[in-house]
Protein backbone atom coordinates (compact mmCIF):
# COMPACT_ATOMS: atom_id res chain seq x y z
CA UNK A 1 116.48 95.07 107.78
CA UNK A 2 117.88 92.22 106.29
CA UNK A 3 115.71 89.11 104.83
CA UNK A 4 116.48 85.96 103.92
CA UNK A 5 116.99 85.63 100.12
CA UNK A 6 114.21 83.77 99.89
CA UNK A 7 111.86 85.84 101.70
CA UNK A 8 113.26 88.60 99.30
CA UNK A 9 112.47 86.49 96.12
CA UNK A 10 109.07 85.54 97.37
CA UNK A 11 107.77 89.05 98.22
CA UNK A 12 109.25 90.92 95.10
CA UNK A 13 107.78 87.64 93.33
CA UNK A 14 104.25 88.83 94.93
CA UNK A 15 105.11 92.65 94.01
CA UNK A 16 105.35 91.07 90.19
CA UNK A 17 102.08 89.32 90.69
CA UNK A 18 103.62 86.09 89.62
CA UNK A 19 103.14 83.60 92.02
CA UNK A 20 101.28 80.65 90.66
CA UNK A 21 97.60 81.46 91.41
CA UNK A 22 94.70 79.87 89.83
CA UNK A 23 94.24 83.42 87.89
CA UNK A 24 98.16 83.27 86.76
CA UNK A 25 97.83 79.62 85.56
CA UNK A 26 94.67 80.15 83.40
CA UNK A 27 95.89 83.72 81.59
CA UNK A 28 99.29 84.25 82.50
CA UNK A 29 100.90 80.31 81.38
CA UNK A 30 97.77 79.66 79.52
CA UNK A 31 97.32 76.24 81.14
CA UNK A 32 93.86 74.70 79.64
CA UNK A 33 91.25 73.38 82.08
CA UNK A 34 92.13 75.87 84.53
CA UNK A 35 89.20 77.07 87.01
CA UNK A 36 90.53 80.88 87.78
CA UNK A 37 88.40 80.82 91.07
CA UNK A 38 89.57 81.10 94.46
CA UNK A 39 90.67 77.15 95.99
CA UNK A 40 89.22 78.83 99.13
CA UNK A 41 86.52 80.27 98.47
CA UNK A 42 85.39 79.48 94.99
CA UNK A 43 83.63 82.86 94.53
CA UNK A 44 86.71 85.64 92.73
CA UNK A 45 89.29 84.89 90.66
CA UNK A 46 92.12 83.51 92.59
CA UNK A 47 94.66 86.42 92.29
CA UNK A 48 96.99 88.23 94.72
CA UNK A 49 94.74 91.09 95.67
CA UNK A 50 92.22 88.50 96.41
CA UNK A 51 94.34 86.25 98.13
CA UNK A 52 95.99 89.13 100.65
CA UNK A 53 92.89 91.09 100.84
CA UNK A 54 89.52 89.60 99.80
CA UNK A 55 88.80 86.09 100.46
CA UNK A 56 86.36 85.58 103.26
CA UNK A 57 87.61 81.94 103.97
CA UNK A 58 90.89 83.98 105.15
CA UNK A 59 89.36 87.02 106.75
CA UNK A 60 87.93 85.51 109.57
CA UNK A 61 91.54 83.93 110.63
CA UNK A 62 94.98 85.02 108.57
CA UNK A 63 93.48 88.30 108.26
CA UNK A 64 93.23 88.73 112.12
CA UNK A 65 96.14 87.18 113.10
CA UNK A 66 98.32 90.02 110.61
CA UNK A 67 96.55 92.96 111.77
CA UNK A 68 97.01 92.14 115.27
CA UNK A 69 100.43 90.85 115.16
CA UNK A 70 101.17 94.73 113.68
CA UNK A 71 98.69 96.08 116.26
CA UNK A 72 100.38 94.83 118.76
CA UNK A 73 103.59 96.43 117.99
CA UNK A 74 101.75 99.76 117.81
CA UNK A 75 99.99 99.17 121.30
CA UNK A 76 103.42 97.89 122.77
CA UNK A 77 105.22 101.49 122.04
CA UNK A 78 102.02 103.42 123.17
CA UNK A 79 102.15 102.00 126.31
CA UNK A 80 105.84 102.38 126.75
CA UNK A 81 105.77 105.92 125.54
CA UNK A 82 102.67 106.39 127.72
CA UNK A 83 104.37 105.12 130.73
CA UNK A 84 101.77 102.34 130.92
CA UNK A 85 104.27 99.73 131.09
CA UNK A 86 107.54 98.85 131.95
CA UNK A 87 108.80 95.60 130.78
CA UNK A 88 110.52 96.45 127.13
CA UNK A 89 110.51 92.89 126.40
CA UNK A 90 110.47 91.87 122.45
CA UNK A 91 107.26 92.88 120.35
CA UNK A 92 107.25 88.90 119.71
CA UNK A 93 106.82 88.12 123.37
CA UNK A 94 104.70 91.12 124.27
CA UNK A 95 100.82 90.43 124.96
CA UNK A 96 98.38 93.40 124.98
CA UNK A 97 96.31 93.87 128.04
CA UNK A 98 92.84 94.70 127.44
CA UNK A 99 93.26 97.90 129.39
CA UNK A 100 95.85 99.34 131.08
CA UNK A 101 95.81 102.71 133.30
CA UNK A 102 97.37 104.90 134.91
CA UNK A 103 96.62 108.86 136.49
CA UNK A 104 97.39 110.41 133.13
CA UNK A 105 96.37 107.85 130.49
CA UNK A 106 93.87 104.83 129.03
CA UNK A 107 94.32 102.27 126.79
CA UNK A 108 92.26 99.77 125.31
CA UNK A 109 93.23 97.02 122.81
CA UNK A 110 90.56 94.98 121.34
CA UNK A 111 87.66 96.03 122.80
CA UNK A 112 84.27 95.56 120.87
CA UNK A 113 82.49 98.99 121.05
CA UNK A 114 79.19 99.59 121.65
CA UNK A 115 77.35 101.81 118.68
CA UNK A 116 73.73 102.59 117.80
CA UNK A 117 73.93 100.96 114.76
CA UNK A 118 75.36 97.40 113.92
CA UNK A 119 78.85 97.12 112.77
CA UNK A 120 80.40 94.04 111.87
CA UNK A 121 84.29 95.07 112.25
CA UNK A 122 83.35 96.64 116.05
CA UNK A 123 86.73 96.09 117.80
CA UNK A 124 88.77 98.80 119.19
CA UNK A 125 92.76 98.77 117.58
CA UNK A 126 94.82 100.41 120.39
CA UNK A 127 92.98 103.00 121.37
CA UNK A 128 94.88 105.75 124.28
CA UNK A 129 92.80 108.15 125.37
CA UNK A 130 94.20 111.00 127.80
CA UNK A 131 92.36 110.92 130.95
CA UNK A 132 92.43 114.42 131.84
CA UNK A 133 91.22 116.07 128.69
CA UNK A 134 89.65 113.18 127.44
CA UNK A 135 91.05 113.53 123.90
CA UNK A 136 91.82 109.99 122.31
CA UNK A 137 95.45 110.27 121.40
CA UNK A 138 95.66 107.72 118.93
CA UNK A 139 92.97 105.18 117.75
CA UNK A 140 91.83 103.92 114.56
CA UNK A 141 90.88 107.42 112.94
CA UNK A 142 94.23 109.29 114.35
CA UNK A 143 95.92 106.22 112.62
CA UNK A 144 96.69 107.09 109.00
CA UNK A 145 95.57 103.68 107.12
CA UNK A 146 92.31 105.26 107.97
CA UNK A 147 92.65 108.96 107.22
């Protein structure tokens, strides 16, 4: 796929770990007077892995928005491959539905689930399940971030 050079040179400059964080300024350029905390959330130092990963003033929002946004393309080519849709519009335009059903299969995208004990993180990433076995065919422990 091609990029933009731009977008190359920022995310290799990411890879490198030398974008200008609070935590590259203070040991990295050696700028004095330099708080290495977080600007968000004050609490870690302010470094990539915190930045892309860690900071709960980003969780609740940018956080969310990326793992859906690749979520989405996942759920988009279940359903098709599932026969649960039809349209094969772009993965930009595409909008999950909640459920979607037919005789053979069910799918569910971001549904919270219901467990015996409370779990923060409680929504559903695609989840197909066939409906004559009952075996879930793909959901967040079939997919292999998790295994």
């Amino acid at each position: 796929m091609d990029q933009f050079p731009e977008t190359e040179g920022f995310l290799t400059a990411i890879q490198d770990q030398v974008i200008l964080t609070s935590n590259y300024k203070k040991y990295i350029l050696k700028q004095p007077n330099t708080d290495k905390l977080c600007r968000r959330c004050g609490k870690e130092p302010e470094a990539i892995q915190h930045i892309t990963a860690a900071c709960e003033q980003l969780a609740p929002t940018k956080y969310t928005k990326r793992h859906d946004g690749v979520a989405k393309v996942i759920h988009q080519k279940l359903a098709e491959a599932a026969e649960l849709i039809e349209d094969k519009s772009s993965y930009c335009r595409y909008t999950p539905a909640i459920v979607l059903e037919n005789d053979n299969f069910k799918m569910y995208w971001n549904r919270n689930i219901i467990t015996d004990k409370k779990i923060l993180a409680n929504r559903c990433d695609p989840n197909l399940m066939n409906k004559k076995n009952k075996d879930h065919i793909f959901d967040r422990h079939s997919c292999p971030k998790y295994t």
